[in-house]
C-alpha atoms as a PDB file:
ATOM      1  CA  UNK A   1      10.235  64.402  61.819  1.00  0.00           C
ATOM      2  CA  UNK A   2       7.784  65.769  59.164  1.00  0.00           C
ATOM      3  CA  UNK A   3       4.814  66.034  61.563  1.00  0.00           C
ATOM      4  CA  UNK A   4       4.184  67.851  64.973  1.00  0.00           C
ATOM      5  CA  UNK A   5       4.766  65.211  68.304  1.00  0.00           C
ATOM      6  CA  UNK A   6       1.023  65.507  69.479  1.00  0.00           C
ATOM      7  CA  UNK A   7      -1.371  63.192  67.012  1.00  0.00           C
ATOM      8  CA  UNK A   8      -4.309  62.705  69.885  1.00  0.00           C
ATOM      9  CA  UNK A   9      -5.661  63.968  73.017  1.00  0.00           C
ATOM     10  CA  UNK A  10      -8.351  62.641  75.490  1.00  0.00           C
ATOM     11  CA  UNK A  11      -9.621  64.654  78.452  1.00  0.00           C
ATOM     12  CA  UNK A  12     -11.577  62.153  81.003  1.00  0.00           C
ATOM     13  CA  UNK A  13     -15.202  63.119  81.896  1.00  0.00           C
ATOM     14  CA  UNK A  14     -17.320  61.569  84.183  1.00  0.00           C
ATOM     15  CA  UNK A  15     -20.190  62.905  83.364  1.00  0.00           C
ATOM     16  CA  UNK A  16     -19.938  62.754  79.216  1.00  0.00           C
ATOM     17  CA  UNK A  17     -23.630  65.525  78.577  1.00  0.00           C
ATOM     18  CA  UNK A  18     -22.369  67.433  81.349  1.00  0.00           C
ATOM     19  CA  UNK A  19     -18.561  68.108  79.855  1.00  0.00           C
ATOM     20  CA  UNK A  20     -20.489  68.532  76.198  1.00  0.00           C
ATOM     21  CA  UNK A  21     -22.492  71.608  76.866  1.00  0.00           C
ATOM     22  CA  UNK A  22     -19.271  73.044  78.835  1.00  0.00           C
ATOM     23  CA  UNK A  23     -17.081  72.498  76.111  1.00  0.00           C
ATOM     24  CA  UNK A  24     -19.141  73.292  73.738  1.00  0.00           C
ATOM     25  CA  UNK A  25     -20.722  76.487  75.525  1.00  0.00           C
ATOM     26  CA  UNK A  26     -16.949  77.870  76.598  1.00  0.00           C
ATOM     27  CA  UNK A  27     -15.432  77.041  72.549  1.00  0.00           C
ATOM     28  CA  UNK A  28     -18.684  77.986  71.051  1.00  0.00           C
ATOM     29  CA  UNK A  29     -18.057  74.636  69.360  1.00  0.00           C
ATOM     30  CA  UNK A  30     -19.883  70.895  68.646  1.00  0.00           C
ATOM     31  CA  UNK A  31     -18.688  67.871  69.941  1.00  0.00           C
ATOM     32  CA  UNK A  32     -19.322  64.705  68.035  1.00  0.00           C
ATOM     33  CA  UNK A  33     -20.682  61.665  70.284  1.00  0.00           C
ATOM     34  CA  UNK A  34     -19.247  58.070  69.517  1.00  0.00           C
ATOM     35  CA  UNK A  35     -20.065  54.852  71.869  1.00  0.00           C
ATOM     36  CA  UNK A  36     -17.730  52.428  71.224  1.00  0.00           C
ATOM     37  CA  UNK A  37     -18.654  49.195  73.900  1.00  0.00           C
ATOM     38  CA  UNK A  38     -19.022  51.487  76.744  1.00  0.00           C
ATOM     39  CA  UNK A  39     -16.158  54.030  76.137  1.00  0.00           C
ATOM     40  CA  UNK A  40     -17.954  57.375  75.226  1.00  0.00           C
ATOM     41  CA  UNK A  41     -15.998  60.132  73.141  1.00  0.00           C
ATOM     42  CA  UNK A  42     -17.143  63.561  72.298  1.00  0.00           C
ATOM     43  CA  UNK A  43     -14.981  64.583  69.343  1.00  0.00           C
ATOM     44  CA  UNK A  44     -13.819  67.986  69.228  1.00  0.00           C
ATOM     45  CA  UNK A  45     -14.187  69.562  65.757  1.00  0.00           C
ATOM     46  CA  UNK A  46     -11.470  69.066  63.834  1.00  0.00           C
ATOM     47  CA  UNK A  47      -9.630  69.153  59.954  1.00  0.00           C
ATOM     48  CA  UNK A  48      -6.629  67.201  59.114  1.00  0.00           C
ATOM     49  CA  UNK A  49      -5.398  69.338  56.526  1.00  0.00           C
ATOM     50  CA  UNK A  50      -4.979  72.108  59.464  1.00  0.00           C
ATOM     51  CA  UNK A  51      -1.973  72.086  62.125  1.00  0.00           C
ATOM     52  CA  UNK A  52      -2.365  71.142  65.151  1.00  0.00           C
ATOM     53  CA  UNK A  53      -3.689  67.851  67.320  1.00  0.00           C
ATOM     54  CA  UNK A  54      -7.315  66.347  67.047  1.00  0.00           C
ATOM     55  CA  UNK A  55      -8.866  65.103  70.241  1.00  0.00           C
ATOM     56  CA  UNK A  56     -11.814  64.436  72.102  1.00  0.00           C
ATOM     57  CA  UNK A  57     -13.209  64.199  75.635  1.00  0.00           C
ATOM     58  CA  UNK A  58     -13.379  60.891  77.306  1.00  0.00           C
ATOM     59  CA  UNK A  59     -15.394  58.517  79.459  1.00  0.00           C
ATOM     60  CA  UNK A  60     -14.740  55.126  80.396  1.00  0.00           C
ATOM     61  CA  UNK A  61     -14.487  55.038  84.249  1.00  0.00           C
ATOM     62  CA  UNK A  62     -11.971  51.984  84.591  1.00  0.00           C
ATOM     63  CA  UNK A  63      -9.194  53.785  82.666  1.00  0.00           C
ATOM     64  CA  UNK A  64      -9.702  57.820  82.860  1.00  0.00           C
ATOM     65  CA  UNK A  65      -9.640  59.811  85.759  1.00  0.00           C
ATOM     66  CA  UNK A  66     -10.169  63.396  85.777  1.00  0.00           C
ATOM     67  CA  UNK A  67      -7.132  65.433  87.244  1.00  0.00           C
ATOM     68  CA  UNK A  68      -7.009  69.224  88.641  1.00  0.00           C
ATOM     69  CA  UNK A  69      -3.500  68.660  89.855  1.00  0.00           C
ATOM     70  CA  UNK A  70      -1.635  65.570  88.324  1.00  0.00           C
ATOM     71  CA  UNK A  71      -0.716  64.837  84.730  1.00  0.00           C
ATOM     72  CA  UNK A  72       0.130  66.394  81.617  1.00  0.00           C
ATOM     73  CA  UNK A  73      -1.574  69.849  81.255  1.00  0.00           C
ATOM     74  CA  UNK A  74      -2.961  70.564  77.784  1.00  0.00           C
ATOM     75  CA  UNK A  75      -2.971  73.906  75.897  1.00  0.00           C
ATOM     76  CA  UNK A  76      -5.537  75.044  73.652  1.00  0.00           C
ATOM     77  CA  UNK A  77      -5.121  77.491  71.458  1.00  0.00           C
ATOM     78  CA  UNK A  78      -7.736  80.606  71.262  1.00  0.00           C
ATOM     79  CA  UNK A  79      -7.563  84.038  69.467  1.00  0.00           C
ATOM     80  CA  UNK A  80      -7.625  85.997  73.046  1.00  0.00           C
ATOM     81  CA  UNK A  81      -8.054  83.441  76.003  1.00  0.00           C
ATOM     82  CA  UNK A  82     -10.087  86.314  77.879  1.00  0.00           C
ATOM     83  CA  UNK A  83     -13.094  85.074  75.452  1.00  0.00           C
ATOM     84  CA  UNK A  84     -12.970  81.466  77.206  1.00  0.00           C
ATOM     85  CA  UNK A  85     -11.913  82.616  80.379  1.00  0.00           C
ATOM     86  CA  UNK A  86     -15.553  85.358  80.117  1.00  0.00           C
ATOM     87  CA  UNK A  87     -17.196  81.488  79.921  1.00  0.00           C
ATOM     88  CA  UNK A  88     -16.067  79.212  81.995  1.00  0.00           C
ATOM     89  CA  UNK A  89     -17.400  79.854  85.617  1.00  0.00           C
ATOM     90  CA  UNK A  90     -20.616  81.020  84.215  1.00  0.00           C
ATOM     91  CA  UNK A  91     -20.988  77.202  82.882  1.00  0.00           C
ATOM     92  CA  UNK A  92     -19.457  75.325  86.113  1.00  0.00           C
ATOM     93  CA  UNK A  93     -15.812  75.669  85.601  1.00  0.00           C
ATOM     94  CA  UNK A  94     -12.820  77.811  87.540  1.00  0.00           C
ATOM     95  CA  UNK A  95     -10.693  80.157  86.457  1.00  0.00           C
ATOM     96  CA  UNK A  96      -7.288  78.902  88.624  1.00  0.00           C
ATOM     97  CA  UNK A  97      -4.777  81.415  86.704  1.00  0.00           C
ATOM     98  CA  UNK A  98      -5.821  84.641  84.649  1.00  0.00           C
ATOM     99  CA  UNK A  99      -4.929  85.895  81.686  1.00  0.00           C
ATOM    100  CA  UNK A 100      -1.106  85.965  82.282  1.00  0.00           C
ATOM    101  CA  UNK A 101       1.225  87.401  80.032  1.00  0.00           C
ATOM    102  CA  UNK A 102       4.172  84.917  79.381  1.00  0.00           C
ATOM    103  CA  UNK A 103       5.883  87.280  77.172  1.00  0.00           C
ATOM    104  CA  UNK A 104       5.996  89.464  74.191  1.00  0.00           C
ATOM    105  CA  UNK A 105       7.186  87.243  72.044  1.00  0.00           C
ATOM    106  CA  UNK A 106       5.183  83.942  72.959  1.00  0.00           C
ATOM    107  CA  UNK A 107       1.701  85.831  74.378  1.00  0.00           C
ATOM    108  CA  UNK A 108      -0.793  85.044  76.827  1.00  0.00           C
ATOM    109  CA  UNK A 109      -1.966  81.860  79.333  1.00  0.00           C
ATOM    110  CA  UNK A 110      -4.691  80.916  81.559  1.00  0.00           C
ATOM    111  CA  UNK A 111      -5.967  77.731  83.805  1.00  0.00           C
ATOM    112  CA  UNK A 112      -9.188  76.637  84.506  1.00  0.00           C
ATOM    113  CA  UNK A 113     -10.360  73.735  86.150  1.00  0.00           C
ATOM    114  CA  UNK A 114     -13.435  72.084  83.446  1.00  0.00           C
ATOM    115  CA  UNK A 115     -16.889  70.703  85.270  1.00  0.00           C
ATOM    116  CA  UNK A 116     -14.933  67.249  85.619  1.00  0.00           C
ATOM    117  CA  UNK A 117     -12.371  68.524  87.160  1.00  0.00           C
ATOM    118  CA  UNK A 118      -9.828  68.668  84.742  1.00  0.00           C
ATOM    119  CA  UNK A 119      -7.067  71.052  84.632  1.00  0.00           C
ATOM    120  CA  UNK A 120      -6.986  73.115  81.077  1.00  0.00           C
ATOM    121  CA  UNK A 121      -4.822  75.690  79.981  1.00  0.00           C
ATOM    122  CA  UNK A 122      -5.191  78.395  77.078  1.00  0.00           C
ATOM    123  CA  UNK A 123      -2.673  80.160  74.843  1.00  0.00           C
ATOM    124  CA  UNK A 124      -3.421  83.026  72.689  1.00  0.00           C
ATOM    125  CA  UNK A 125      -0.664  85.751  71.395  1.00  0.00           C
ATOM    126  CA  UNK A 126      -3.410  87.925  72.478  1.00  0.00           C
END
């Protein structure tokens, strides 16, 4: 395979302005809106000629469902995940795991719950 297994992502929001201003606040980032019929997407920043998977948040209540416990978990990447985790419950998320070190070789983790109520981890070799 010439390409990483992870081409998309989609995080389910209920509440699409809400998850927005978290995301964006916590990443110091902008998310893109796009309504297409009914199914909202905030688009995460991203650039194809850099690795890694593009994604977006999500809302479209007859086939997403937020999830703090069930489903894949996804990772993203940060320089030191203590930055995001100094964010998150000061804009309506939780912090569920610290900054944990996994090891030497492979760095640091950390789980928060979003304001949707989506479980998010970080990964930083910091």
């Amino acid at each position: 395979m010439d390409y990483n297994m992870v081409g998309w992502f989609e995080i389910p929001v209920e509440d699409m302005e809400r998850a927005k201003t978290f995301y964006e606040t916590v990443f110091q980032i902008e998310i893109g809106l796009q309504d297409f019929g009914g199914t909202k997407m905030g688009w995460f920043p991203m650039d194809h000629a850099k690795p890694g998977a593009a994604g977006s948040l999500i809302q479209n209540k007859d086939w997403y469902k937020p999830s703090g416990s069930e489903g894949t978990l996804l990772y993203f990447n940060s320089m030191d995940v203590q930055n995001e985790l100094d964010r998150i419950e000061s804009n309506g998320g939780k912090i569920m795991q610290p900054k944990t070190q996994i090891s030497k070789e492979i760095g640091f983790m950390a789980v928060f719950l979003d304001t949707e109520g989506n479980r998010i981890a970080l990964h930083s070799r910091q």
